[in-house]
Protein backbone atom coordinates (compact mmCIF):
# COMPACT_ATOMS: atom_id res chain seq x y z
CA UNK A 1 6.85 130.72 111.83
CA UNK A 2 6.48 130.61 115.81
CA UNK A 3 8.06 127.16 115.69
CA UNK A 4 11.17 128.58 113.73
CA UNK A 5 11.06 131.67 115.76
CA UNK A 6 11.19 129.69 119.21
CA UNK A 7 13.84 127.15 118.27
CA UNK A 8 16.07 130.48 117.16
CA UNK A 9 15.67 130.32 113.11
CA UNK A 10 13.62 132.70 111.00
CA UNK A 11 12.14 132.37 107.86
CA UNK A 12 15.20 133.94 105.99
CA UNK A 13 17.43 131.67 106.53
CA UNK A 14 15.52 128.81 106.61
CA UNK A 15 14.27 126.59 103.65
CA UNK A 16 10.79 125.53 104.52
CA UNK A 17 9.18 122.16 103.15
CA UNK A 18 6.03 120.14 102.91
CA UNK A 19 4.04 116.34 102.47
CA UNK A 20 1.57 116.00 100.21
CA UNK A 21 -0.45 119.02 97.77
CA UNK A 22 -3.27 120.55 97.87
CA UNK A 23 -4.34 124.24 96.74
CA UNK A 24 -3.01 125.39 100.46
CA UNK A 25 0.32 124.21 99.79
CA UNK A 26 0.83 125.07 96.43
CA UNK A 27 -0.55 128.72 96.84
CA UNK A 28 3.03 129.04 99.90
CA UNK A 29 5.07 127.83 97.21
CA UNK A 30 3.88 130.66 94.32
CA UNK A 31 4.45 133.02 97.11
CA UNK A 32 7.72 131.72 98.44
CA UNK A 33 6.35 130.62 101.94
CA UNK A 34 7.20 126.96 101.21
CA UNK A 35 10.54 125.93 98.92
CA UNK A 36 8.92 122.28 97.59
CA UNK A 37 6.72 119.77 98.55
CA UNK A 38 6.74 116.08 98.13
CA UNK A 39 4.10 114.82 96.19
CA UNK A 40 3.46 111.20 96.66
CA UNK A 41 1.45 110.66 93.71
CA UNK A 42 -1.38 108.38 95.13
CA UNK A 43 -3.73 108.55 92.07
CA UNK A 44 -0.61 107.34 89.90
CA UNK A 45 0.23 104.31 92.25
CA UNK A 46 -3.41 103.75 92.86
CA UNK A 47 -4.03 103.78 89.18
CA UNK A 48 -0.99 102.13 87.89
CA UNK A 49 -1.34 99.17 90.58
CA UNK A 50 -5.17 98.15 88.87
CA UNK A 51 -4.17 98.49 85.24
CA UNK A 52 -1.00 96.48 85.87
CA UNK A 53 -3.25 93.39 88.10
CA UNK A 54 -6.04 94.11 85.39
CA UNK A 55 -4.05 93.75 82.51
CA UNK A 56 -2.36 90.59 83.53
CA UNK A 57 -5.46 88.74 85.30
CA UNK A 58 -7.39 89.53 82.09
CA UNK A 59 -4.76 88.52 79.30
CA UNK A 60 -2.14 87.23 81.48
CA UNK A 61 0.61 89.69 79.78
CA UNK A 62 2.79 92.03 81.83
CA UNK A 63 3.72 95.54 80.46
CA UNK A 64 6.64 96.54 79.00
CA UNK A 65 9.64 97.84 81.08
CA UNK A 66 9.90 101.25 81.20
CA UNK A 67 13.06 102.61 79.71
CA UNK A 68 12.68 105.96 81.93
CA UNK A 69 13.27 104.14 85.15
CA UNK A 70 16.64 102.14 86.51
CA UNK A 71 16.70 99.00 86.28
CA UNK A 72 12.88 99.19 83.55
CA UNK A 73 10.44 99.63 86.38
CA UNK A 74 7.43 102.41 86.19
CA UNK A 75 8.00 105.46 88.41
CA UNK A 76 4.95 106.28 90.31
CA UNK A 77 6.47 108.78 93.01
CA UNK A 78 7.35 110.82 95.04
CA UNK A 79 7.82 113.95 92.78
CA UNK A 80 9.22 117.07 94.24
CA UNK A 81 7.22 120.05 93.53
CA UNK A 82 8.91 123.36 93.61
CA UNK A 83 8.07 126.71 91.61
CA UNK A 84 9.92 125.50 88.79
CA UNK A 85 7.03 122.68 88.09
CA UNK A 86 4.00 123.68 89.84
CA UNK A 87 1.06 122.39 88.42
CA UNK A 88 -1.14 125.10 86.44
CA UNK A 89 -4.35 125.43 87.88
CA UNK A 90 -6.08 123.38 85.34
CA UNK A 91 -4.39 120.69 86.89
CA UNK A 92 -4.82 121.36 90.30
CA UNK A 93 -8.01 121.24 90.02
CA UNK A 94 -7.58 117.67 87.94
CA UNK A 95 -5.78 116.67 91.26
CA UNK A 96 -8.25 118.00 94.10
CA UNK A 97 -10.96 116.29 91.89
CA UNK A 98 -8.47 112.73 91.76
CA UNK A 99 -8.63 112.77 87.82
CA UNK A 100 -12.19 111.83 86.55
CA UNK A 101 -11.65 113.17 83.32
CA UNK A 102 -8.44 115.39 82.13
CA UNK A 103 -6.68 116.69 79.53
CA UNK A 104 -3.28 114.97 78.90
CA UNK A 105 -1.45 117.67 77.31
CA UNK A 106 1.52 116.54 79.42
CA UNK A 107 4.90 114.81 78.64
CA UNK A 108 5.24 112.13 80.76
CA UNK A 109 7.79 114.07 82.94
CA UNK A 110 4.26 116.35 84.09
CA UNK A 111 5.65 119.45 83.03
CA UNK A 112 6.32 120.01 79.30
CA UNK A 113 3.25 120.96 77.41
């Protein structure tokens, strides 16, 4: 707030966002400090990047287009992260520990149960 406060702004009138998550971040969002944050979704691209070389080098098949992105390719981020889809704590903690072992109650979309 010293930064907004020295160039002239305050935190009224100003819509605040962020890189990247974390329990930090998404603790200013609840409380209105922070209006979004972009997630980048490394453990998807990491993940989807090793099933998609694994799956071809091992049976030399491709997956399927994906009929949720343009033009059939897989979406693997950024996400915006706002109050209307912050994670529950379940999985934040799923996040801050990169995944070992979830529950996938989610739609693909990450929010509907």
């Amino acid at each position: 707030s010293s930064a907004l406060q020295s160039n002239g702004c305050s935190s009224d009138d100003t819509l605040l966002g962020s890189f990247d998550t974390g329990a930090a971040t998404y603790a200013q969002i609840a409380t209105g400090k922070l209006a979004f944050t972009v997630s980048q979704q490394s453990h998807l691209q990491a993940a989807l990047s090793v099933v998609f070389a694994a799956t071809y080098a091992t049976t030399g098949k491709r997956l399927a287009r994906s009929s949720e992105g343009e033009f059939g390719v897989w979406l693997s981020g950024p996400q915006i992260i706002n109050l209307r889809n912050l994670p529950t704590d379940t999985l934040q903690t799923c996040e801050a520990s990169a995944f070992p072992v979830c529950p996938n109650e989610m739609d693909p979309d990450g929010v509907s149960p």
